[in-house]
C-alpha atoms as a PDB file:
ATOM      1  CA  UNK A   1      68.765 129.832-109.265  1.00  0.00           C
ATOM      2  CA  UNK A   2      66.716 132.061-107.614  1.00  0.00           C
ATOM      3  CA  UNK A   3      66.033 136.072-108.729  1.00  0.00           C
ATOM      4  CA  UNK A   4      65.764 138.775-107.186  1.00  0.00           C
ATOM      5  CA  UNK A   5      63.076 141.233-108.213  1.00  0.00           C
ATOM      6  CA  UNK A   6      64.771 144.346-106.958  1.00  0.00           C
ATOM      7  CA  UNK A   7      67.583 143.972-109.145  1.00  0.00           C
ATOM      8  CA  UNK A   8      66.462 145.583-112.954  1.00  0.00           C
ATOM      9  CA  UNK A   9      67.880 142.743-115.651  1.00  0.00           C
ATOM     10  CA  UNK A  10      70.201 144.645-118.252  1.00  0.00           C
ATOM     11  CA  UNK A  11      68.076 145.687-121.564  1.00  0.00           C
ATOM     12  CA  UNK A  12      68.305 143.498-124.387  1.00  0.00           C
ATOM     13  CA  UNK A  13      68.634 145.203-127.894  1.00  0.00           C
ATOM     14  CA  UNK A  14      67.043 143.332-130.629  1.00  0.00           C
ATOM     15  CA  UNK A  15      69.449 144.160-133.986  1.00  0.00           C
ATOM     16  CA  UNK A  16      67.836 144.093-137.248  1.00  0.00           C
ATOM     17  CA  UNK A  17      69.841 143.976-140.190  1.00  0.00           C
ATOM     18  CA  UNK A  18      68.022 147.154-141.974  1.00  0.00           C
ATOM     19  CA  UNK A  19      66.596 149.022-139.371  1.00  0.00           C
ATOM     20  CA  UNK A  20      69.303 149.431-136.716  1.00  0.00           C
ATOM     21  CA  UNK A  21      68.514 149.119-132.967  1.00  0.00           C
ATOM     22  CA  UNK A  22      65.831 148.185-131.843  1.00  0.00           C
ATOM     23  CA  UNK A  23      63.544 149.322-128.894  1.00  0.00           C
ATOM     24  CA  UNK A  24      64.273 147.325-125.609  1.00  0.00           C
ATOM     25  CA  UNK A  25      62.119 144.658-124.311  1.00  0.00           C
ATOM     26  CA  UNK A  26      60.659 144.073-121.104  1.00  0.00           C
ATOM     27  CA  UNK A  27      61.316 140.833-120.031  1.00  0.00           C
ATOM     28  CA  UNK A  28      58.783 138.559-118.848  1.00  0.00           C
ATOM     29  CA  UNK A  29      57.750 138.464-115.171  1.00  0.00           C
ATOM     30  CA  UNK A  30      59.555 135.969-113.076  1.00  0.00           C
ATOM     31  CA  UNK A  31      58.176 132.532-112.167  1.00  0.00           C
ATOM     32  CA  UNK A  32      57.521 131.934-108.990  1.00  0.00           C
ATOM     33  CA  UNK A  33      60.178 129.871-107.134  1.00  0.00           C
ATOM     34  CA  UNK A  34      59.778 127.866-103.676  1.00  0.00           C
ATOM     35  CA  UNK A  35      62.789 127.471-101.772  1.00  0.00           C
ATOM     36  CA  UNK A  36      63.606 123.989-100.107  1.00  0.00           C
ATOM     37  CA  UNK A  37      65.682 122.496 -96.939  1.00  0.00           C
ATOM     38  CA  UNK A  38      69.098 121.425 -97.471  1.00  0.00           C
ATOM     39  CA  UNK A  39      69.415 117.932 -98.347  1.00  0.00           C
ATOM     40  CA  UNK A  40      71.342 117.590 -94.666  1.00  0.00           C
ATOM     41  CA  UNK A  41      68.543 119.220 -92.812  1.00  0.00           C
ATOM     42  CA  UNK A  42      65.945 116.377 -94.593  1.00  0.00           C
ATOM     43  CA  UNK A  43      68.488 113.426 -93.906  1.00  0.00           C
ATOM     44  CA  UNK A  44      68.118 114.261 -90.130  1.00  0.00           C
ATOM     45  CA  UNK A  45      64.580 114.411 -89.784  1.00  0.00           C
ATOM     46  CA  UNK A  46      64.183 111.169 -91.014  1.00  0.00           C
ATOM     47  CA  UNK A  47      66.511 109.504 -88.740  1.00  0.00           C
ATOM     48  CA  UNK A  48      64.339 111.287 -85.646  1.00  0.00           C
ATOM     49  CA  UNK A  49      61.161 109.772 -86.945  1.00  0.00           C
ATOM     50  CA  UNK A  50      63.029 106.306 -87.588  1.00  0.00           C
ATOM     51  CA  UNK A  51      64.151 106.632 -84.037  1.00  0.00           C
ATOM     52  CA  UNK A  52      61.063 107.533 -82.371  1.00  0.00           C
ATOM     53  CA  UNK A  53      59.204 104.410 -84.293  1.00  0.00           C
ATOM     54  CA  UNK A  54      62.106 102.464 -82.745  1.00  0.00           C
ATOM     55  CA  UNK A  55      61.779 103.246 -79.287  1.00  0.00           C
ATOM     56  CA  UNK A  56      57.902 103.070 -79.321  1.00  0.00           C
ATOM     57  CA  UNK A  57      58.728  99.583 -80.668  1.00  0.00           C
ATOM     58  CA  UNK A  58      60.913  98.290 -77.815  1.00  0.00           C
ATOM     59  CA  UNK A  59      58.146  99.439 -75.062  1.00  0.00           C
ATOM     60  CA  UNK A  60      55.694  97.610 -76.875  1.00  0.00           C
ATOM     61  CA  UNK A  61      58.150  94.999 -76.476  1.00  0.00           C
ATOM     62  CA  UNK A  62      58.923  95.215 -72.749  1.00  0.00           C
ATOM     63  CA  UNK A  63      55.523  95.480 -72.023  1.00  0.00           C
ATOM     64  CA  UNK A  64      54.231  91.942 -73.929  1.00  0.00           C
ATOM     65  CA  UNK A  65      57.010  90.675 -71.831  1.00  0.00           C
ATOM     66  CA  UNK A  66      56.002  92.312 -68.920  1.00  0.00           C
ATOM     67  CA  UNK A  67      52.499  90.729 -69.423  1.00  0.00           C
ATOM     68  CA  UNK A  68      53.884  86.925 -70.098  1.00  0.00           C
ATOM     69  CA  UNK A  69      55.955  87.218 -67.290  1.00  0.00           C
ATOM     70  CA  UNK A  70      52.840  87.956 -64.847  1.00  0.00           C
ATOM     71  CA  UNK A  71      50.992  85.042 -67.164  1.00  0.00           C
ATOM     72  CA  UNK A  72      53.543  82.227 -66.396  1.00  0.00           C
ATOM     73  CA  UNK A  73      54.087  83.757 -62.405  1.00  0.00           C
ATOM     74  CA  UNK A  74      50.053  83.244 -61.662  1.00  0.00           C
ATOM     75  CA  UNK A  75      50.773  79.868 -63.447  1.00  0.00           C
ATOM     76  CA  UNK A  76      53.688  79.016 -61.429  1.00  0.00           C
ATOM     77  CA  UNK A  77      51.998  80.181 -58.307  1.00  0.00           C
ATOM     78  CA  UNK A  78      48.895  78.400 -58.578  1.00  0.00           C
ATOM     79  CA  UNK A  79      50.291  75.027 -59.716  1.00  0.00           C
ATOM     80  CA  UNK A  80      52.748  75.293 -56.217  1.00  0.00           C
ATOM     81  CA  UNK A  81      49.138  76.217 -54.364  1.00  0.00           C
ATOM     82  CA  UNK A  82      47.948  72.855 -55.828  1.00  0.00           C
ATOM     83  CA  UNK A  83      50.691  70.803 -55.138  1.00  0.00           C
ATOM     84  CA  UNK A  84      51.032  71.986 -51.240  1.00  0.00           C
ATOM     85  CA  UNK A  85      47.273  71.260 -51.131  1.00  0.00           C
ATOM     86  CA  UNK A  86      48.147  67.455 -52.495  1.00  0.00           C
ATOM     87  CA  UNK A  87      50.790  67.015 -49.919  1.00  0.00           C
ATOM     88  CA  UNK A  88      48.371  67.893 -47.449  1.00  0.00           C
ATOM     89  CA  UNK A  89      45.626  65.651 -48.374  1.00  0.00           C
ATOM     90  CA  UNK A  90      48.237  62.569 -48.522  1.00  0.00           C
ATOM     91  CA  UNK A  91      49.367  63.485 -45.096  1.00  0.00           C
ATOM     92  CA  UNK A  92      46.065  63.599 -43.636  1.00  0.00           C
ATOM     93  CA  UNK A  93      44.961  60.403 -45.154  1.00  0.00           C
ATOM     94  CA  UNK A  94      47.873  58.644 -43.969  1.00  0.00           C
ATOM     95  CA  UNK A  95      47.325  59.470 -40.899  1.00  0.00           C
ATOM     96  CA  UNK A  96      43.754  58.409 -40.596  1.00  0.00           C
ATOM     97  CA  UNK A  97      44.883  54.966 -42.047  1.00  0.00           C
ATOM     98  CA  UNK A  98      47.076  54.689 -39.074  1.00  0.00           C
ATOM     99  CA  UNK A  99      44.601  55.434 -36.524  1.00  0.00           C
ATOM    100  CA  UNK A 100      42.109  52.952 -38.154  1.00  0.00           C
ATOM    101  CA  UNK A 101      44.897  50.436 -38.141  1.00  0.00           C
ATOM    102  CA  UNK A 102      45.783  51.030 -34.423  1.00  0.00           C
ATOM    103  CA  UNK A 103      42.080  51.098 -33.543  1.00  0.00           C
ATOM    104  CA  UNK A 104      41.792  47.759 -35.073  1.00  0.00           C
ATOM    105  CA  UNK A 105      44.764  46.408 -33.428  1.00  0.00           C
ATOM    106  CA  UNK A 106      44.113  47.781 -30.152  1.00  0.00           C
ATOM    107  CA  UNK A 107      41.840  45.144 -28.563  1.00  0.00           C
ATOM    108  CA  UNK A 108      43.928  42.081 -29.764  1.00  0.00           C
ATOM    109  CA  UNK A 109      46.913  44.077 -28.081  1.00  0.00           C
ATOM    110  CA  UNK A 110      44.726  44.252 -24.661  1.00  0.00           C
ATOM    111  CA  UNK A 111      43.235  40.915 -24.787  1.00  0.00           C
ATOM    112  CA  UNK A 112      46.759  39.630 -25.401  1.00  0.00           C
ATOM    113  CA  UNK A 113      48.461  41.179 -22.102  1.00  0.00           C
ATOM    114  CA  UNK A 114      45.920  40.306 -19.777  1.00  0.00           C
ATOM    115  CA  UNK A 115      47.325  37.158 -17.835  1.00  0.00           C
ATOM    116  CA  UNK A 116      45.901  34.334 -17.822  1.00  0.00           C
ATOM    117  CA  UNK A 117      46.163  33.911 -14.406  1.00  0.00           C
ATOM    118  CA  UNK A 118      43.250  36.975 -13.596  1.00  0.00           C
ATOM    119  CA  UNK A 119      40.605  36.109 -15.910  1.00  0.00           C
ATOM    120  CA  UNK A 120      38.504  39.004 -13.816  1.00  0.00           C
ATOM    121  CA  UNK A 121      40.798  41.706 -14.125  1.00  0.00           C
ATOM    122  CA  UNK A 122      39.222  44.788 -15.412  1.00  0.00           C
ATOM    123  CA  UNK A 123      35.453  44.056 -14.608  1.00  0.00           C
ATOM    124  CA  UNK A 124      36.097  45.936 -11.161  1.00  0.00           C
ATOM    125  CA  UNK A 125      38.920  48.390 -11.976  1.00  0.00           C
ATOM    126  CA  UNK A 126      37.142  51.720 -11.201  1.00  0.00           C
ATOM    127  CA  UNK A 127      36.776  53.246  -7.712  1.00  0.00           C
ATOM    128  CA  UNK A 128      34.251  51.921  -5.771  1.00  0.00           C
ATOM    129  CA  UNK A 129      31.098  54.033  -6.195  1.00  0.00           C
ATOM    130  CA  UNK A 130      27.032  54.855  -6.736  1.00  0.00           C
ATOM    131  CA  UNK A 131      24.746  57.310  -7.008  1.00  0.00           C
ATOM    132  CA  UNK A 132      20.848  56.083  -6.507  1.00  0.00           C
ATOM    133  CA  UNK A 133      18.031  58.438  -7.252  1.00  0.00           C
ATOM    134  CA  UNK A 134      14.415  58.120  -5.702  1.00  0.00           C
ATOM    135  CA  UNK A 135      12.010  55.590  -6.683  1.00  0.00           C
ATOM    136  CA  UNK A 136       8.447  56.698  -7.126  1.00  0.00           C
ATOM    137  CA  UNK A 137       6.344  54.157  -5.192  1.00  0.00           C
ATOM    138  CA  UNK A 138       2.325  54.966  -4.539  1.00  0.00           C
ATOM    139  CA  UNK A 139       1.829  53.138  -1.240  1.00  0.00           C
ATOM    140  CA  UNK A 140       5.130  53.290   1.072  1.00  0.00           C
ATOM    141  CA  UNK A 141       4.575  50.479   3.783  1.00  0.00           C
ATOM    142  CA  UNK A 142       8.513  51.329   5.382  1.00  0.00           C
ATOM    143  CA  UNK A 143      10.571  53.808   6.870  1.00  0.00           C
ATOM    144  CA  UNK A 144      14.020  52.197   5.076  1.00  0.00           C
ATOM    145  CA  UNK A 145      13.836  54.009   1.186  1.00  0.00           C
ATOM    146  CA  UNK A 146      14.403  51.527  -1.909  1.00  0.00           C
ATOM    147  CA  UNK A 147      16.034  53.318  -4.832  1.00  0.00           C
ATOM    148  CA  UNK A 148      16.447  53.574  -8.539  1.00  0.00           C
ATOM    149  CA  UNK A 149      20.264  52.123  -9.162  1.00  0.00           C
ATOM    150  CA  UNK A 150      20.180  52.228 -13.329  1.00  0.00           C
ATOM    151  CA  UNK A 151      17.553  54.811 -14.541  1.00  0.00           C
ATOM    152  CA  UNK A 152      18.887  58.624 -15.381  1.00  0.00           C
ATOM    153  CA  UNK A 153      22.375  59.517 -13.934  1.00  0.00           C
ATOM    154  CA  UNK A 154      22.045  56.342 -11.365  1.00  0.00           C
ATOM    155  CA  UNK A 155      25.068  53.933 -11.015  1.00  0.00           C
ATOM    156  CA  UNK A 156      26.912  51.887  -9.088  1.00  0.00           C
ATOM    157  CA  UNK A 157      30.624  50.620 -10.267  1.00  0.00           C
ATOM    158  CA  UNK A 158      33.897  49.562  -8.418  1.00  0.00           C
ATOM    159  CA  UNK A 159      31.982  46.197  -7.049  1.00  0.00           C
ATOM    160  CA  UNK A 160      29.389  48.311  -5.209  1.00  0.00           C
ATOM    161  CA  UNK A 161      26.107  46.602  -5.196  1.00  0.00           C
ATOM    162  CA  UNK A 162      22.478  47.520  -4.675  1.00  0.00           C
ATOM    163  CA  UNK A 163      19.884  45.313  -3.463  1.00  0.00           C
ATOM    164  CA  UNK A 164      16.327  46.097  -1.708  1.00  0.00           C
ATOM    165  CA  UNK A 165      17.478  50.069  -0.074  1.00  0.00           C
ATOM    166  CA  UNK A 166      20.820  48.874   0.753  1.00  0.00           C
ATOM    167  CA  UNK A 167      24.162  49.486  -0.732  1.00  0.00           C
ATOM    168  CA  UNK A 168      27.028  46.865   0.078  1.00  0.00           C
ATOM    169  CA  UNK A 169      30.613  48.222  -0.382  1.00  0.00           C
ATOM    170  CA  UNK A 170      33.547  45.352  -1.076  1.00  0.00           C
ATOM    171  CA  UNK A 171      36.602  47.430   0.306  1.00  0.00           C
ATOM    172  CA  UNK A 172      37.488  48.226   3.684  1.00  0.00           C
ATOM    173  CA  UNK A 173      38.722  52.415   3.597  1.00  0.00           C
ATOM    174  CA  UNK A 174      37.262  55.882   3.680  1.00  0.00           C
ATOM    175  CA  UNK A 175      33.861  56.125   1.924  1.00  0.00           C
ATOM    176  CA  UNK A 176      31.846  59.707   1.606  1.00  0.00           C
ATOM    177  CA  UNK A 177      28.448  59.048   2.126  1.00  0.00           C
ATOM    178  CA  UNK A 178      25.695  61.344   1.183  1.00  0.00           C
ATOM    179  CA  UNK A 179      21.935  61.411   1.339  1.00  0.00           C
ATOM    180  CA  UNK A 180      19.199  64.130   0.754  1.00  0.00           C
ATOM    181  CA  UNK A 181      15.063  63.776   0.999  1.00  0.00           C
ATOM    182  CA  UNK A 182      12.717  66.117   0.390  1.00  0.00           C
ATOM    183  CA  UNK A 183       9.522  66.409   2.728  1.00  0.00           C
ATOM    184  CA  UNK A 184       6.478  68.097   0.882  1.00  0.00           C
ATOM    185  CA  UNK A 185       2.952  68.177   2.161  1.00  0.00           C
ATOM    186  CA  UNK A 186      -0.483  70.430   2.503  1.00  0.00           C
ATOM    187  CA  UNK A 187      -0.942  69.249   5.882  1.00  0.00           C
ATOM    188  CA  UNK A 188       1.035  68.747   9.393  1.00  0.00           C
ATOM    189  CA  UNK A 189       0.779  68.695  13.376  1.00  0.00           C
ATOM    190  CA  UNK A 190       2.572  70.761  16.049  1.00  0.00           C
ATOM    191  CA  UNK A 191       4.085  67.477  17.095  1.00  0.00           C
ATOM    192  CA  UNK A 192       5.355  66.074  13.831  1.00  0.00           C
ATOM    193  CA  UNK A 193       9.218  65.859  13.444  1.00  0.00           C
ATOM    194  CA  UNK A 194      11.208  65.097  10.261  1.00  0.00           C
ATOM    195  CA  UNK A 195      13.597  62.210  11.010  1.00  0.00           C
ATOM    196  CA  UNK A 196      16.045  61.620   8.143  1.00  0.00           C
ATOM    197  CA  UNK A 197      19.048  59.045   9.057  1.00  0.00           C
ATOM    198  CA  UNK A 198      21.599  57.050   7.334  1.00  0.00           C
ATOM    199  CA  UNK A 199      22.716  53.440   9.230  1.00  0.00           C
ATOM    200  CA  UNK A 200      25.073  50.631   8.292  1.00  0.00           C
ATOM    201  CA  UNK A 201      24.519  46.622   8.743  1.00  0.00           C
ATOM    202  CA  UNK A 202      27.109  44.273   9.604  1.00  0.00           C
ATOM    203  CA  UNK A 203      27.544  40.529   8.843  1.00  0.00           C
ATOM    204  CA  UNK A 204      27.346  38.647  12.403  1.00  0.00           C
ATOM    205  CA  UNK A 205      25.956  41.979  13.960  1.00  0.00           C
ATOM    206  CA  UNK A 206      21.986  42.271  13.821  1.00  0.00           C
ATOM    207  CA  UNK A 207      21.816  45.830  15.376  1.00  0.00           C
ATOM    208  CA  UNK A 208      22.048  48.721  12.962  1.00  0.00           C
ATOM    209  CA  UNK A 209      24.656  51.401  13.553  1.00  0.00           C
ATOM    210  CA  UNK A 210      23.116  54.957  13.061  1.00  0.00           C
ATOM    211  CA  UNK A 211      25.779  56.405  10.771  1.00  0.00           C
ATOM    212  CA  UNK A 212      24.270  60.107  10.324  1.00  0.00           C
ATOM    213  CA  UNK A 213      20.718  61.694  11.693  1.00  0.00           C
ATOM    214  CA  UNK A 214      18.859  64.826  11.154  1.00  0.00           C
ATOM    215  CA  UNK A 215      15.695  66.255  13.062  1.00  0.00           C
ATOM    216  CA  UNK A 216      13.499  68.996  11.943  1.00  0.00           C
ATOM    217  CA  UNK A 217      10.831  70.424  14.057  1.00  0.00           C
ATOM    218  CA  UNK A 218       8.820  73.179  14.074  1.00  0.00           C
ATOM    219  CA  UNK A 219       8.448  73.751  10.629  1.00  0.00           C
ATOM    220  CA  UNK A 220       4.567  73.041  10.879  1.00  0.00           C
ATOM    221  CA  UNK A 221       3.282  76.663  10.838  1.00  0.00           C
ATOM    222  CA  UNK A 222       5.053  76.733   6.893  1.00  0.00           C
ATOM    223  CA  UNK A 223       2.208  75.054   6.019  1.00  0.00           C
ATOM    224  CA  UNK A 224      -0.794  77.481   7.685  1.00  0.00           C
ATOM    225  CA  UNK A 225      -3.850  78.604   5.505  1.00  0.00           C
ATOM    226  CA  UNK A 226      -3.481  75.248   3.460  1.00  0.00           C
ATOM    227  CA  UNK A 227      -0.758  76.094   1.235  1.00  0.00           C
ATOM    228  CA  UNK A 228       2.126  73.213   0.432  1.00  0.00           C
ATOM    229  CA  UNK A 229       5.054  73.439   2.132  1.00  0.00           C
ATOM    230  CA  UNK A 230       8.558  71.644   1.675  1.00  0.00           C
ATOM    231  CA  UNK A 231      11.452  70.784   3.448  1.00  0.00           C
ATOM    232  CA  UNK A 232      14.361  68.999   2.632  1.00  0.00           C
ATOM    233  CA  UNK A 233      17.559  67.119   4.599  1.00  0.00           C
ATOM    234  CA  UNK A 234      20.791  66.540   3.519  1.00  0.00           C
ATOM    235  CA  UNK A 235      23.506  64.579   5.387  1.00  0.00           C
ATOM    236  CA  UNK A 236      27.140  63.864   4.211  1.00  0.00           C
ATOM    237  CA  UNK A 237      30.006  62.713   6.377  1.00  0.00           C
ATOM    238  CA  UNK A 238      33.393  61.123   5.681  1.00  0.00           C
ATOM    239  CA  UNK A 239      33.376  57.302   7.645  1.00  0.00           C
ATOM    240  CA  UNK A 240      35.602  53.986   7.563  1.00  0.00           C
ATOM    241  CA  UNK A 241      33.178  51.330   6.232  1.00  0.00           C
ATOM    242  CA  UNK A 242      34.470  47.580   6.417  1.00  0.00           C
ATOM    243  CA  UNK A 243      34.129  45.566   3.568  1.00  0.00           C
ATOM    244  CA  UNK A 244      30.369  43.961   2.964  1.00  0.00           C
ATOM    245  CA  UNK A 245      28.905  46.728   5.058  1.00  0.00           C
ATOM    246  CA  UNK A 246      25.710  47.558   4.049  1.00  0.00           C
ATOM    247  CA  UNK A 247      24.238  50.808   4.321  1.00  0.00           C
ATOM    248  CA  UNK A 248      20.561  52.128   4.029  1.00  0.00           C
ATOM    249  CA  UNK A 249      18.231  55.645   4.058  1.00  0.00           C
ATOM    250  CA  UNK A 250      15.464  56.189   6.979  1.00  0.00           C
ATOM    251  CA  UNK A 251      12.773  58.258   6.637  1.00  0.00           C
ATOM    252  CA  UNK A 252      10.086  59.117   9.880  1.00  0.00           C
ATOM    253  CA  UNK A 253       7.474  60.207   7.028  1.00  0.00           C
ATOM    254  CA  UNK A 254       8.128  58.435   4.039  1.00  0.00           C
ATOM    255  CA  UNK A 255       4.585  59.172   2.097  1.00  0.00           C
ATOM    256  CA  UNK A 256       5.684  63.016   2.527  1.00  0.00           C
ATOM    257  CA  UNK A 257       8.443  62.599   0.131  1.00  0.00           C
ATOM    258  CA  UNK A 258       8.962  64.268  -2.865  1.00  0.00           C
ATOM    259  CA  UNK A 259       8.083  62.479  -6.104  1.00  0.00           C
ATOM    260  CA  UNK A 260      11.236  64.420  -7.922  1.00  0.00           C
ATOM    261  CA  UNK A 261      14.068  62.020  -8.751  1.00  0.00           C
ATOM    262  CA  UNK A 262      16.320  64.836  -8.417  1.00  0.00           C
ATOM    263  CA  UNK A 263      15.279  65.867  -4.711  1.00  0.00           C
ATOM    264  CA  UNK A 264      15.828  62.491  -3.224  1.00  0.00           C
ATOM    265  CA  UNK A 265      19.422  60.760  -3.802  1.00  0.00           C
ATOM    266  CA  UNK A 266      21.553  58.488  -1.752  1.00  0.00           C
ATOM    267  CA  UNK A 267      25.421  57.427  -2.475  1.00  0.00           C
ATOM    268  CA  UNK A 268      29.016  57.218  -1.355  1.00  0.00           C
ATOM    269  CA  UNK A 269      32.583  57.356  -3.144  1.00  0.00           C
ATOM    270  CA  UNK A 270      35.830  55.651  -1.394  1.00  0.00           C
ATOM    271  CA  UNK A 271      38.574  58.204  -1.271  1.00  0.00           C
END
């Protein structure tokens, strides 16, 4: 136990046995003396440290789990991203082994419902057409134009034909026939005339028939002081050819001509 110091400890006699009482004593000074929690109090504090290592514990815990979780959900994710990207690659091959099948059974399909009744069916099954461009020729001896039928965007289909100027339909109907020319020169009288004119041929009829004509005069004085001049002529007109009709370009000054494919043309369409 603990002492107080302001309390004075009762005098101690020291008793000899032949010289009677003996002066008091001072006692010794006290020791020191540290006082310490109740036992309770200690008990308690452990338990809150034991508890707050606990709890730091379990959010260590949730968090590793936390972390796997994320881990095994990029996992997850990516191999679904993989397997959707499969799916589409076996689709998409499939399908281009199907086309290349059907491509390589189309033409046995085709050559298998044609009858053999119309071995020529197909050769003439577009529209009857051409287009003809010019022809670049050095010495012209004729008014009638000869043409270019295969070269650049020139063509004839539908069973037209071309031969020597002339185009020969093999339909009676409505054609649209169309023809420009392009006069270009350095040179000219006050009496020239441009004469540009589109006529048809008949088997059993030796006359032409003028189809379409066009006239310029007067345009000499576009070529004063020596410079080149140009002029061009277009006719187009809707007309009911006959089948083998045969129909041909006219020129009055065919060494005036343009040497541009694309400035002189000549064709017709059946509507």
């Amino acid at each position: 136990m603990s002492g107080t110091q302001g309390y004075p400890y009762p005098q101690v006699f020291l008793v000899d046995s032949g010289r009677g009482p003996q002066p008091s004593v001072q006692p010794p000074g006290m020791l020191p003396c540290w006082s310490f929690p109740p036992a309770h109090e200690r008990v308690m504090e452990r338990g809150r440290v034991r508890g707050s290592r606990g709890l730091g514990s379990w959010s260590l815990a949730i968090a590793l789990l936390f972390l796997l979780l994320l881990v095994f959900g990029a996992l997850g994710l990516g191999a679904y991203q993989i397997i959707k990207l499969q799916t589409q690659l076996d689709g998409i091959q499939q399908v281009r082994e199907m086309n290349i099948e059907i491509d390589g059974r189309g033409p046995e399909k085709q050559v298998g419902d044609l009858p053999e009744t119309d071995p020529n069916r197909g050769k003439t099954a577009g529209r009857p057409a051409a287009h003809v461009i010019g022809r670049i020729e050095k010495h012209v001896s004729q008014n009638t134009l000869r043409w270019e039928p295969k070269a650049g965007r020139a063509f004839t289909e539908g069973g037209v034909v071309y031969r020597d100027g002339g185009l020969q339909v093999n339909e009676t109907g409505l054609y649209h026939i169309y023809s420009r020319v392009q006069f270009e020169a350095n040179h000219c009288t006050p009496t020239d005339a441009l004469v540009h004119s589109v006529f048809v041929r008949r088997p059993g009829n030796f006359k032409s028939l003028t189809l379409m004509e066009g006239h310029r005069e007067g345009y000499c004085n576009l070529g004063s002081h020596g410079y080149v001049w140009t002029s061009g002529s277009y006719l187009g007109s809707t007309l009911k050819l006959e089948k083998q009709d045969w129909l041909y370009v006219n020129v009055s000054h065919p060494a005036m001509l343009s040497h541009a494919h694309h400035a002189n043309f000549f064709g017709l369409h059946k509507i």
